[in-house]
Protein backbone atom coordinates (compact mmCIF):
# COMPACT_ATOMS: atom_id res chain seq x y z
CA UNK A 1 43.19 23.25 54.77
CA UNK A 2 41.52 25.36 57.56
CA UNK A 3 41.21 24.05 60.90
CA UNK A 4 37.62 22.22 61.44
CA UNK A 5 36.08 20.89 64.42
CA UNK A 6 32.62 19.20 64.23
CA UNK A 7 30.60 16.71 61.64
CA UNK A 8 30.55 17.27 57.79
CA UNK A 9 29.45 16.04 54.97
CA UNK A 10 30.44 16.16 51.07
CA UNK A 11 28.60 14.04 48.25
CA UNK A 12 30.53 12.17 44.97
CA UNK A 13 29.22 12.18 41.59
CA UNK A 14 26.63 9.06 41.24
CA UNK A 15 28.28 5.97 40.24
CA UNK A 16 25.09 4.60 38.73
CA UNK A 17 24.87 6.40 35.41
CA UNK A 18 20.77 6.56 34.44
CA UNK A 19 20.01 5.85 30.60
CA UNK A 20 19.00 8.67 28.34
CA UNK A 21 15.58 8.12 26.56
CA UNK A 22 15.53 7.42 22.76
CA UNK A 23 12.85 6.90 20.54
CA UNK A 24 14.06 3.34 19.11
CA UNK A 25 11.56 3.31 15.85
CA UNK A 26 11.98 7.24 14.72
CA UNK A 27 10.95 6.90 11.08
CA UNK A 28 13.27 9.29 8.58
CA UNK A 29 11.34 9.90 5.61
CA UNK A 30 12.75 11.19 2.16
CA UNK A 31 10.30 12.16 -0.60
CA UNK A 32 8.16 14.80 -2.28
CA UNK A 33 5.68 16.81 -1.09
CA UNK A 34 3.23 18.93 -2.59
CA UNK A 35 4.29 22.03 -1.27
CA UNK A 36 2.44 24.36 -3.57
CA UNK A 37 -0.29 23.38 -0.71
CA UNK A 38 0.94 23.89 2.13
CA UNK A 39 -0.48 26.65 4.52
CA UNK A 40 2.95 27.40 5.92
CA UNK A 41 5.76 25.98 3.52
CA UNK A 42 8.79 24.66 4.61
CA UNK A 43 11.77 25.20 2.29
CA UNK A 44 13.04 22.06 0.44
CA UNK A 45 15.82 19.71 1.93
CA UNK A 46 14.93 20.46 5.78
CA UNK A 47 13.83 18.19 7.84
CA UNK A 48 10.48 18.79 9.96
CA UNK A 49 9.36 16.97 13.27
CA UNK A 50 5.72 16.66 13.16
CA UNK A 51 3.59 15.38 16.13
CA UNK A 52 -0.09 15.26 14.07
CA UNK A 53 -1.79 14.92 10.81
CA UNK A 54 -2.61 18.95 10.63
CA UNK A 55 1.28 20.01 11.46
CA UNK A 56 2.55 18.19 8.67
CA UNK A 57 -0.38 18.98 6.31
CA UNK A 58 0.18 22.76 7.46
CA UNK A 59 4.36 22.13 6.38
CA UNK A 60 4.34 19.86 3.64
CA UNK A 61 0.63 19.87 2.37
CA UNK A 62 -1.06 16.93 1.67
CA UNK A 63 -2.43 15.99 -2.19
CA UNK A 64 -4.18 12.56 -3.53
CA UNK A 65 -1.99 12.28 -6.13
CA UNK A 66 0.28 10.32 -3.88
CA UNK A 67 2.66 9.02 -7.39
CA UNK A 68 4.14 12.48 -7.63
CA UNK A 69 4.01 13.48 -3.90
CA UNK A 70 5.31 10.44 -1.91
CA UNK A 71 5.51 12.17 1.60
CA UNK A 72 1.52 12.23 1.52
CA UNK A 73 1.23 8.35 1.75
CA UNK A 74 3.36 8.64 4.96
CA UNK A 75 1.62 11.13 6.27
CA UNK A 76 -2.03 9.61 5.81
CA UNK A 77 -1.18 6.30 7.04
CA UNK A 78 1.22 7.26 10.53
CA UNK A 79 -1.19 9.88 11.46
CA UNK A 80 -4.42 9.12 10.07
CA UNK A 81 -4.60 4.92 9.84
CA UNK A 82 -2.10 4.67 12.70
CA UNK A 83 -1.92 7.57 14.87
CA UNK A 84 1.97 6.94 15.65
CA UNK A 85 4.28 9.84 16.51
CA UNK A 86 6.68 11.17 15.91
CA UNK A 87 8.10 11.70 12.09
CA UNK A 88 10.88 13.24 10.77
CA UNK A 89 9.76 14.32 6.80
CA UNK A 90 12.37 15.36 4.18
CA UNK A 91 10.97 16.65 1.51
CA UNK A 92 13.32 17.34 -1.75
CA UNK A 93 10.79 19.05 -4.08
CA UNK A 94 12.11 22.50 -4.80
CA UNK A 95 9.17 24.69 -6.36
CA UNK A 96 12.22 26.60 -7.40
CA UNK A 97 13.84 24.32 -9.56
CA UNK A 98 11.06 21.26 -9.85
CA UNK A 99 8.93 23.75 -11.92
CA UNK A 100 7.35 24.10 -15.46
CA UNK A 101 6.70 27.88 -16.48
CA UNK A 102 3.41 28.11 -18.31
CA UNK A 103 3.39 31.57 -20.72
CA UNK A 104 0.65 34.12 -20.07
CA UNK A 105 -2.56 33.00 -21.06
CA UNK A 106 -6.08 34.81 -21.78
CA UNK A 107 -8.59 32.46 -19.63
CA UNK A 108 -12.34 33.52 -19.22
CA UNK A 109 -14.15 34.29 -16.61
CA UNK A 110 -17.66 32.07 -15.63
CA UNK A 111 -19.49 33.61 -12.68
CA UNK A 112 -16.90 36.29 -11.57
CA UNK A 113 -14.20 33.02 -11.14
CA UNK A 114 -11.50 31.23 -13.60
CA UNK A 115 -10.77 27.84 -12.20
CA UNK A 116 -6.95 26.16 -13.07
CA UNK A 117 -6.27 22.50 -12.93
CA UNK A 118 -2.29 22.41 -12.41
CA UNK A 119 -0.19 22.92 -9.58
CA UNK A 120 -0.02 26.36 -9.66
CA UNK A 121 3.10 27.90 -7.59
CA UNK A 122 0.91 30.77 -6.10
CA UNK A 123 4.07 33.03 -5.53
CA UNK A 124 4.60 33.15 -9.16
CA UNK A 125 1.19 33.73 -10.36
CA UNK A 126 0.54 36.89 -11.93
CA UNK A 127 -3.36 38.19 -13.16
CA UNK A 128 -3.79 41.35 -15.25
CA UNK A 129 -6.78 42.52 -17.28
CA UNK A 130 -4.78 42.48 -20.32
CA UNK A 131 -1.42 41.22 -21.56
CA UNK A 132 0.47 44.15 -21.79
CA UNK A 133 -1.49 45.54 -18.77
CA UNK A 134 -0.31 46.00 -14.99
CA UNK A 135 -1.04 43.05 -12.43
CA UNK A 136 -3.38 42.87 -10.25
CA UNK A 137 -3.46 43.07 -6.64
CA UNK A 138 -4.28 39.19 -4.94
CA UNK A 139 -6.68 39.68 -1.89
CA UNK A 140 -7.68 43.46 -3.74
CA UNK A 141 -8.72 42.56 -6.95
CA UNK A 142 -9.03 39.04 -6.60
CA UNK A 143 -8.59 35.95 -4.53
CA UNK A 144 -6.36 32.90 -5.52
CA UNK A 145 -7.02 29.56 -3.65
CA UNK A 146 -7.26 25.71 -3.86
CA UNK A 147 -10.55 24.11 -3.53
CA UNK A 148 -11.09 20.38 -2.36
CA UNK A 149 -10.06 19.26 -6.30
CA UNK A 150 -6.47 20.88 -5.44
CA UNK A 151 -7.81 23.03 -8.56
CA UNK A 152 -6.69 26.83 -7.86
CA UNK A 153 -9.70 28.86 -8.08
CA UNK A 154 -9.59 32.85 -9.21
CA UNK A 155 -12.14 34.62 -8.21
CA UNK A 156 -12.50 38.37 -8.63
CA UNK A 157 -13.80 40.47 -5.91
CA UNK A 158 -16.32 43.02 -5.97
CA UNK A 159 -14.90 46.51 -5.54
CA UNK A 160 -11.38 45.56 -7.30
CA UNK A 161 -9.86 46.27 -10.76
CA UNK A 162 -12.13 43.94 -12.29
CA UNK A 163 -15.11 44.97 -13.60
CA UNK A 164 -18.33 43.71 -13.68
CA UNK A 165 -17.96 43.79 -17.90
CA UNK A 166 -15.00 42.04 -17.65
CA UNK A 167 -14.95 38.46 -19.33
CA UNK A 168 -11.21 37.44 -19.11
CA UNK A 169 -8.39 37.81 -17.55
CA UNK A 170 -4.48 37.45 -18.86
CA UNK A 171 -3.00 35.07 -16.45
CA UNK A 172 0.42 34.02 -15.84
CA UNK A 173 2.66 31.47 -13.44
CA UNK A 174 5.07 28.43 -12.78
CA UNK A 175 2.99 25.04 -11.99
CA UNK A 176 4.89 22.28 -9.94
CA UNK A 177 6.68 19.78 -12.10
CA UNK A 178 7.19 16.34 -9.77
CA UNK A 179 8.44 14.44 -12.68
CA UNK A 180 11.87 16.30 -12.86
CA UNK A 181 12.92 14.87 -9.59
CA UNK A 182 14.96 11.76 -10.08
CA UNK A 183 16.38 9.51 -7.79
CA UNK A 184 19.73 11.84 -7.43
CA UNK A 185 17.66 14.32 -5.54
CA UNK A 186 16.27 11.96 -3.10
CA UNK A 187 20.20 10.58 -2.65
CA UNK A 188 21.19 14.06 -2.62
CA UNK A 189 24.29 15.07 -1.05
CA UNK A 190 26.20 18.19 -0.17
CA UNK A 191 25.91 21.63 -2.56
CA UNK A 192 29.38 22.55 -3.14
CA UNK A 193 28.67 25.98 -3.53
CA UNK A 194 26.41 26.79 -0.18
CA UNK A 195 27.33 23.35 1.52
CA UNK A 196 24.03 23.12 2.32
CA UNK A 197 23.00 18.59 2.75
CA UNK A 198 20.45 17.46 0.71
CA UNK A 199 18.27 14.34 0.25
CA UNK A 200 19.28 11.14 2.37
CA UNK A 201 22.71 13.00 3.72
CA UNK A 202 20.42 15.04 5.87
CA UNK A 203 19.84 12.22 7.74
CA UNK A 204 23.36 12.89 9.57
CA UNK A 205 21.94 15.76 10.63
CA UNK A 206 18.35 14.65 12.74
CA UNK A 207 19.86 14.25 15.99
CA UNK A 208 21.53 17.88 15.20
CA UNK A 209 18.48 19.27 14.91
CA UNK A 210 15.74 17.21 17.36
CA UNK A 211 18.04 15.53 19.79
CA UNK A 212 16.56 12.27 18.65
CA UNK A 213 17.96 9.35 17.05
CA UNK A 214 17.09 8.17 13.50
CA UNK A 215 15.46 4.70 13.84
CA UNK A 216 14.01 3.48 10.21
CA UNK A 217 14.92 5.02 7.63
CA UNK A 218 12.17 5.41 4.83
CA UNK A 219 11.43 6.68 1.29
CA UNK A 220 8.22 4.79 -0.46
CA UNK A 221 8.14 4.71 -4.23
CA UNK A 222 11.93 5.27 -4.25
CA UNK A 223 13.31 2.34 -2.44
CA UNK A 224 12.51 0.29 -5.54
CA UNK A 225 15.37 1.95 -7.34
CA UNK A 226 18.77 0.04 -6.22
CA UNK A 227 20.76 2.98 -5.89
CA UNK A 228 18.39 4.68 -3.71
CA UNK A 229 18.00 1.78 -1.30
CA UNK A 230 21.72 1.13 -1.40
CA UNK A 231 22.62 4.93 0.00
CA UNK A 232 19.31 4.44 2.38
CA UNK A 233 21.33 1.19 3.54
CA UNK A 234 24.79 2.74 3.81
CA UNK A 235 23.10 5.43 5.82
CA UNK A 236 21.20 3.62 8.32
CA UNK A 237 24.84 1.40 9.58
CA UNK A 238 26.55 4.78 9.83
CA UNK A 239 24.49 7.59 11.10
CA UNK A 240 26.33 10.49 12.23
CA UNK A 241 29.23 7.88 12.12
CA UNK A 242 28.40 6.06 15.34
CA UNK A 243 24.04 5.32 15.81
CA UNK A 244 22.88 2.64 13.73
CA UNK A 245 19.19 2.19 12.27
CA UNK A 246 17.31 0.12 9.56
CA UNK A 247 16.41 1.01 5.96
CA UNK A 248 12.83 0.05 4.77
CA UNK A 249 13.00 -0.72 0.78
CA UNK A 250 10.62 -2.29 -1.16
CA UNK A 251 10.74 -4.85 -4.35
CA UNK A 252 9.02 -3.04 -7.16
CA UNK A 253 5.42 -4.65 -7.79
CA UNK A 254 5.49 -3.48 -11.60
CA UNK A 255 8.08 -5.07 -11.99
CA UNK A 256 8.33 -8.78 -10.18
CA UNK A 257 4.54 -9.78 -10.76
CA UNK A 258 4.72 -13.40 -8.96
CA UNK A 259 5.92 -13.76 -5.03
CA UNK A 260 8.24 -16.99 -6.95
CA UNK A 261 10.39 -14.12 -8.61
CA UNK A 262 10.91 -12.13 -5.99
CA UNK A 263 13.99 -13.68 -4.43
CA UNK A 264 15.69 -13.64 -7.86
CA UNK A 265 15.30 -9.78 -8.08
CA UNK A 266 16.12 -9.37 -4.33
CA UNK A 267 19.79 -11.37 -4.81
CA UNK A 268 20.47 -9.55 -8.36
CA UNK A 269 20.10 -5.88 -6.99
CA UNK A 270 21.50 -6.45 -3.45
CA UNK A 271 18.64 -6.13 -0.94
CA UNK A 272 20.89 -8.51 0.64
CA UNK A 273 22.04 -6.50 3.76
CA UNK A 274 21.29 -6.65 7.24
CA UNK A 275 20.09 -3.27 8.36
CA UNK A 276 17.52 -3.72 5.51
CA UNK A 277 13.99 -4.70 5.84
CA UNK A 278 12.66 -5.84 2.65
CA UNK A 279 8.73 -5.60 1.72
CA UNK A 280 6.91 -7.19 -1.20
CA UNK A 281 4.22 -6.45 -2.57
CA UNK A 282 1.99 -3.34 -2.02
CA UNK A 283 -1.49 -3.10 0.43
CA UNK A 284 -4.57 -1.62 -0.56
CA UNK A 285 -7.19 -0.11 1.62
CA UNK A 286 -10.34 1.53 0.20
CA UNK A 287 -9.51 3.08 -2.86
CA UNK A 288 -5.88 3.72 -1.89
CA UNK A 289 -2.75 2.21 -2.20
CA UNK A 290 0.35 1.54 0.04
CA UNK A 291 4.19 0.77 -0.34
CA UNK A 292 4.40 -2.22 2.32
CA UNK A 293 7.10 -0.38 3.96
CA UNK A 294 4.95 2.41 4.87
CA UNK A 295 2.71 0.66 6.91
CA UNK A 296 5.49 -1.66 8.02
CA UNK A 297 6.47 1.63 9.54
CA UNK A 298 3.34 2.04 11.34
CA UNK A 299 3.42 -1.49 12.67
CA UNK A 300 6.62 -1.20 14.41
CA UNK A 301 6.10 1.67 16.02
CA UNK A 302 2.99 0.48 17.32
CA UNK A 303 4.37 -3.01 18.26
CA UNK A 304 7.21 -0.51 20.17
CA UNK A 305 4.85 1.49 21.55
CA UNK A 306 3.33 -1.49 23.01
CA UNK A 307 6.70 -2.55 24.79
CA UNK A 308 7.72 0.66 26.69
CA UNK A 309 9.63 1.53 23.41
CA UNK A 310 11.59 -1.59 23.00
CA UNK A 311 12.17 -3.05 19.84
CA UNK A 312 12.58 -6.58 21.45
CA UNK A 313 9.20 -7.76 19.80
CA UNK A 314 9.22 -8.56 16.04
CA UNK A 315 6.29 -6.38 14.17
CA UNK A 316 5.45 -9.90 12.22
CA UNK A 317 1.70 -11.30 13.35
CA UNK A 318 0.68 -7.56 14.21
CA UNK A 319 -2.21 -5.73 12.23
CA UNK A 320 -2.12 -3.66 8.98
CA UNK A 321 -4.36 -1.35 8.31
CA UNK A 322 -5.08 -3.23 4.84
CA UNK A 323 -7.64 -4.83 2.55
CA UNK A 324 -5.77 -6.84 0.56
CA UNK A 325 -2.19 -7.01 -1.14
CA UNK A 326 -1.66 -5.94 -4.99
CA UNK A 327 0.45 -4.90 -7.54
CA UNK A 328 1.11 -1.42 -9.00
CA UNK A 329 -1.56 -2.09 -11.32
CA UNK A 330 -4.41 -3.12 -8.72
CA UNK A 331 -4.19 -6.95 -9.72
CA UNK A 332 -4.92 -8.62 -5.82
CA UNK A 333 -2.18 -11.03 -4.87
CA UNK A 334 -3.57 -13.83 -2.17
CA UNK A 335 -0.65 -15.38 -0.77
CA UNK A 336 -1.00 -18.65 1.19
CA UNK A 337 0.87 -19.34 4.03
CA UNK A 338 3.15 -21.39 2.63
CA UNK A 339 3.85 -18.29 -0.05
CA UNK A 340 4.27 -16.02 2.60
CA UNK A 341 6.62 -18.43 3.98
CA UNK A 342 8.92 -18.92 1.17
CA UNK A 343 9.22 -15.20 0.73
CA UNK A 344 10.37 -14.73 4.62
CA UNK A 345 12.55 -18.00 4.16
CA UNK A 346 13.63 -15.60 1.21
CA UNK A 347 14.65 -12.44 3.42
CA UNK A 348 11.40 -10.92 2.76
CA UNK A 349 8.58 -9.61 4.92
CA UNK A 350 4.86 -9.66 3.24
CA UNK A 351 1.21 -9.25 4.17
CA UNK A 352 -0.66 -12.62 5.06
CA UNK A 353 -4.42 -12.92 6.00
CA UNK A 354 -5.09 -15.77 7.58
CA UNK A 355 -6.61 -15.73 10.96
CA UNK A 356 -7.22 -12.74 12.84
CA UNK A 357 -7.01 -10.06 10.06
CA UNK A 358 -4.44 -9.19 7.72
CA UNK A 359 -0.66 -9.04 9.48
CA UNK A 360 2.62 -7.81 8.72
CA UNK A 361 4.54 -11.12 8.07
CA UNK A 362 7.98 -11.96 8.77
CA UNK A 363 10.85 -11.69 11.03
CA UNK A 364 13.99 -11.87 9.08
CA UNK A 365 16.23 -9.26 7.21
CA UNK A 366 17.59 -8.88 3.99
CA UNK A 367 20.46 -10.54 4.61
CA UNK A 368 18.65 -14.09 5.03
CA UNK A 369 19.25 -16.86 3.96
CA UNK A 370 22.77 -15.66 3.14
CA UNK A 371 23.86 -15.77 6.81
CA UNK A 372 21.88 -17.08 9.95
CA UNK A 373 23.68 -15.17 12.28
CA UNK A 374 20.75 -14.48 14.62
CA UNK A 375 22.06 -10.70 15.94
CA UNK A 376 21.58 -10.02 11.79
CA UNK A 377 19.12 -12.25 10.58
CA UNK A 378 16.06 -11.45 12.74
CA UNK A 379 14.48 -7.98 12.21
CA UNK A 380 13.76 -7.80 16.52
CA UNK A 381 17.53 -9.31 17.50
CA UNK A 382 18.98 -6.69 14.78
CA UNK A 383 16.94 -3.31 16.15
CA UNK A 384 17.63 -4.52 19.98
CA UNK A 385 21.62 -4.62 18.51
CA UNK A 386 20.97 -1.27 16.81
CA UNK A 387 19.27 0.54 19.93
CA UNK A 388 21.42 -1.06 22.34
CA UNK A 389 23.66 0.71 20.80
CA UNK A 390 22.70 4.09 20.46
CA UNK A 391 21.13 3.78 23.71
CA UNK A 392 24.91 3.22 25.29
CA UNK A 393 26.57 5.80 23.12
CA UNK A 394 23.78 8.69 24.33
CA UNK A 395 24.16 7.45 27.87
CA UNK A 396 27.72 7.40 28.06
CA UNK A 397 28.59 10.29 25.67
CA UNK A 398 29.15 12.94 28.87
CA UNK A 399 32.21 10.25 29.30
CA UNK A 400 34.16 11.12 26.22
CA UNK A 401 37.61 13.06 27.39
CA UNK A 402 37.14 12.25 31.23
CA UNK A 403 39.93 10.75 33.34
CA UNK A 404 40.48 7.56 32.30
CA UNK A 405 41.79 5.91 35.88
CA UNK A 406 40.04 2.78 37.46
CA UNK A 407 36.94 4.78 39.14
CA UNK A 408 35.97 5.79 35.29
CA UNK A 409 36.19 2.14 34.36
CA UNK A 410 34.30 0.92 37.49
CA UNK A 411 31.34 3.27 36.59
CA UNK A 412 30.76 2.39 33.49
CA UNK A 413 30.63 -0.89 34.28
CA UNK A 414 28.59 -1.04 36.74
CA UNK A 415 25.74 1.03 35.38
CA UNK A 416 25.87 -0.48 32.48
CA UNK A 417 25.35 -3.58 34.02
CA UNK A 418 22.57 -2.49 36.07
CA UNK A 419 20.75 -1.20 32.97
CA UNK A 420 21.21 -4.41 31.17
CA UNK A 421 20.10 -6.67 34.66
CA UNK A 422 16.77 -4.35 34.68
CA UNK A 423 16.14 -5.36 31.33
CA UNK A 424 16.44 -8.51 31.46
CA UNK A 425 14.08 -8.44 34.76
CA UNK A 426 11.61 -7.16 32.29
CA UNK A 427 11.89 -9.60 29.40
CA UNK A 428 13.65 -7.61 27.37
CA UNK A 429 16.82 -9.67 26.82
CA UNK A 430 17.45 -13.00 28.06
CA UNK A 431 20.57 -11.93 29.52
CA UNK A 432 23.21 -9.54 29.24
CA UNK A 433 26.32 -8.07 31.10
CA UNK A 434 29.51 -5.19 30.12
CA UNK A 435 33.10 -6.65 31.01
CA UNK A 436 35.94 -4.34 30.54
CA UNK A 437 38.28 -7.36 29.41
CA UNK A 438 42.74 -6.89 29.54
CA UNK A 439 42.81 -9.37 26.34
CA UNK A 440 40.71 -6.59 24.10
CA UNK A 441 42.52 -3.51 25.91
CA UNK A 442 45.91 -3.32 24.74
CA UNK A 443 48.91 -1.20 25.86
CA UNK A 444 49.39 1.23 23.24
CA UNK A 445 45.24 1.32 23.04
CA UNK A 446 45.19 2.43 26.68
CA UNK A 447 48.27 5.32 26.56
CA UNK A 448 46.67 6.50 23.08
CA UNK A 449 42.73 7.07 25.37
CA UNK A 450 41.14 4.30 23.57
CA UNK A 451 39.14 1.98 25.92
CA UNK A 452 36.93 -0.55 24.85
CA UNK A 453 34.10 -2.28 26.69
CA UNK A 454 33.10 -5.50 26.02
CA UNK A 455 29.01 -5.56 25.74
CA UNK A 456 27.42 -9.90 25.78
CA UNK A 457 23.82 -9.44 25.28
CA UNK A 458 20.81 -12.16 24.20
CA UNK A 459 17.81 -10.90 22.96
CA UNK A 460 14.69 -13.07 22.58
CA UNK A 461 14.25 -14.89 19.33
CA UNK A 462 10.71 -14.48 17.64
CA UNK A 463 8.93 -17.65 17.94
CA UNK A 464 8.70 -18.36 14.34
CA UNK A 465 7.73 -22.04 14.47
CA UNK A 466 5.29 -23.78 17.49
CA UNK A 467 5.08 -27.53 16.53
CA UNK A 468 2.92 -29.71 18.53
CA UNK A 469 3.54 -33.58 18.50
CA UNK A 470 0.82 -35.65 18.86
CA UNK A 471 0.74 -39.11 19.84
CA UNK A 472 -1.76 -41.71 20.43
CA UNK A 473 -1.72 -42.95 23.62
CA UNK A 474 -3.10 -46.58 24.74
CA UNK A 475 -2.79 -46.29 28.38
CA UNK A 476 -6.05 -44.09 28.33
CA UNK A 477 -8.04 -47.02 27.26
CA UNK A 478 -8.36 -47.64 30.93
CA UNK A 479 -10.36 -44.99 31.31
CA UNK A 480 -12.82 -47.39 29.58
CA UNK A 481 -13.20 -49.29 32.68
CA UNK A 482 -13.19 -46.68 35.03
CA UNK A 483 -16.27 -45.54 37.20
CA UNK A 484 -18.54 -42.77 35.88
């Protein structure tokens, strides 16, 4: 060491370890899309980030026929009815395989224009004067586009290959066909030949791709099918193998008609787990309807908007954006409260008007009444566990494969604790603390690099019940006597 004379200084890495930011209520939606709409087409099975209404409409287009094109309904009601951002879409229509081709066909012409009702694939389409003839050139000889009716309309132009004497032309193309995707293509999985994910296994690969952590995990008029809400369910405990979110299913409204069946059909097909949130029935507004769980989606990430991103309030008691609640066919469903009750004593969130509007109601997860665990029974106990969570893994990741002496221990610890202290200044938690603890670090653990951290933490519990006692009280009959 050279020879120094004077004052210095040096500085040590902080020993206070600041949190990294997640969004706690990400929504991960799988479905289909009508992409034969779209401005600017995405391919199938990749997942977008979209910040507004006109960047997914632009991606994934947007149709009214939201039965075959699921992603729409999410669309319209986070951006539109709730104006909560961001979403991560999925969509696994494939206009190359989820397609009907439709032989060439002499259609006539009525004021220079031929007008097509089907979901035309526009790269496919093909217009000639005649059968046998050459095609024609689109944006030359004629334009192709969809009007407000999603109806394509061909219209010649004046100067092109079609004449003014011209009545018909020969016309030719592959319309979208949203009934061949099954439930296997929203499950999806990996291609063997390109390896390429698919479906709900892409949803290992958000954080790859946006830095941000999956939070509910989503896929309206498919989480009625078992299977599909089953893999949804497996995939929120175990994203990327270490974050944890919630899966969003619903209980099929044509096909449990009366809230007194519903916790029959929950029990026999397992919606019985407690990173699920289960929704019966369906809300209407205007002339449209919505799976519960998609506007269940834009209630909690309002209500965690509200809280600095914090899931530590329960989205039950907080507005839909609803009319009324019905079944697949339209039939209105009024449940009292003591309906509504019985169906969250049942696991299951509904929709409840009563006073102040209609609410999302409910606080507990599938897996009530089966176990009363509160850390997996109530939806805002579970999703502070689950965040928590990821919220210590992304802090703490830049820790993985450091020197694992007594200063490493020592900093973990005491950030962590000064993370959980501020939020329990704020309300957050009730209480909460990290012990590194000898009993739970063995030996062999510690010579092998595995270290383990002992995390106590207390959310709030939802006030689900206020009871006030009355009593009549005698003693006040003095007051009878009193002076004015």
């Amino acid at each position: 060491m050279a020879y120094r004379h004077g004052i210095y200084g040096s500085e040590n890495p902080t020993s206070i370890i600041p949190p990294t930011r997640i969004e706690s209520g990400l929504p991960v939606v799988v479905g289909t899309a009508p992409i034969h709409l779209a401005t600017d087409p995405i391919p199938a099975n990749t997942p977008i980030l979209c910040y507004n209404y006109a960047e997914a409409v632009k991606q994934l287009g947007m149709s009214k026929y939201w039965g075959d094109y699921s992603l729409c309904e999410m669309i319209y009601s986070q951006f539109a009815l709730f104006a909560m951002a961001p979403v991560v879409f999925i969509n696994v229509l494939d206009v190359n395989t989820h397609k009907i081709t439709v032989a060439p066909t002499a259609l006539t012409l009525e004021n220079r224009t031929i007008t097509i009702d089907a979901p035309v694939i526009l790269s496919t389409l093909e217009v000639k004067l005649s059968e046998a003839g050459q095609p024609l050139i689109k944006d030359v000889d004629y334009t192709a586009l969809y009007d407000s009716d999603e109806k394509l309309v061909i219209t010649a132009l004046n100067g092109g290959a079609i004449g003014e004497l011209v009545t018909s032309l020969t016309v030719a193309y592959d319309e979208v066909d949203p009934s061949a995707v099954d439930k296997d293509d929203i499950i999806g999985g990996v291609d063997i030949n390109t390896g390429q994910y698919k479906g709900l296994e892409l949803i290992n690969q958000i954080f790859s791709y946006f830095r941000l952590i999956p939070g509910l995990i989503s896929a309206p008029g498919w989480s009625t099918d078992p299977e599909v809400a089953a893999i949804m369910t497996a995939k929120a405990k175990n994203v990327n193998g270490i974050f944890w979110a919630m899966a969003l299913v619903d209980i099929p409204t044509d096909e449990v008609k009366k809230y007194s069946d519903v916790a029959n059909w929950k029990n026999q097909n397992n919606y019985i787990d407690k990173m699920q949130m289960v929704f019966w029935p369906k809300v209407k507004l205007g002339d449209k309807q919505y799976y519960l769980s998609t506007q269940a989606t834009g209630v909690i990430c309002t209500t965690d908007a509200a809280n600095d991103d914090v899931p530590y309030w329960s989205p039950s008691n907080h507005n839909l954006q609803s009319a009324g609640t019905v079944l697949e066919d339209g039939t209105e469903i009024m449940l009292a409260v003591d309906n509504a009750a019985y169906l969250n004593g049942q696991g299951v969130v509904s929709g409840l008007n009563f006073i102040g509007g209609w609410k999302l109601w409910g606080n507990r997860t599938g897996v009530y009444p089966a176990s009363t665990d509160p850390k997996d029974s109530f939806i805002p106990i579970r999703r502070m566990f689950n965040w928590i969570n990821n919220e210590l893994i992304t802090t703490y990741w830049s820790k993985i494969d450091a020197p694992m002496n007594k200063r490493f221990i020592d900093t973990i610890v005491a950030s962590a604790n000064v993370w959980l202290n501020s939020l329990t200044s704020r309300g957050y938690i009730l209480g909460g603390r990290v012990e590194f603890r000898e009993d739970e670090n063995s030996t062999i653990d510690l010579m092998d690099g595995i270290v383990k951290f002992h995390v106590y933490i207390t959310p709030p519990s939802p006030a689900r019940e206020i009871d006030f006692i009355q009593e009549y009280d005698p003693t006040y009959l003095k007051n009878l006597f009193g002076e004015d």
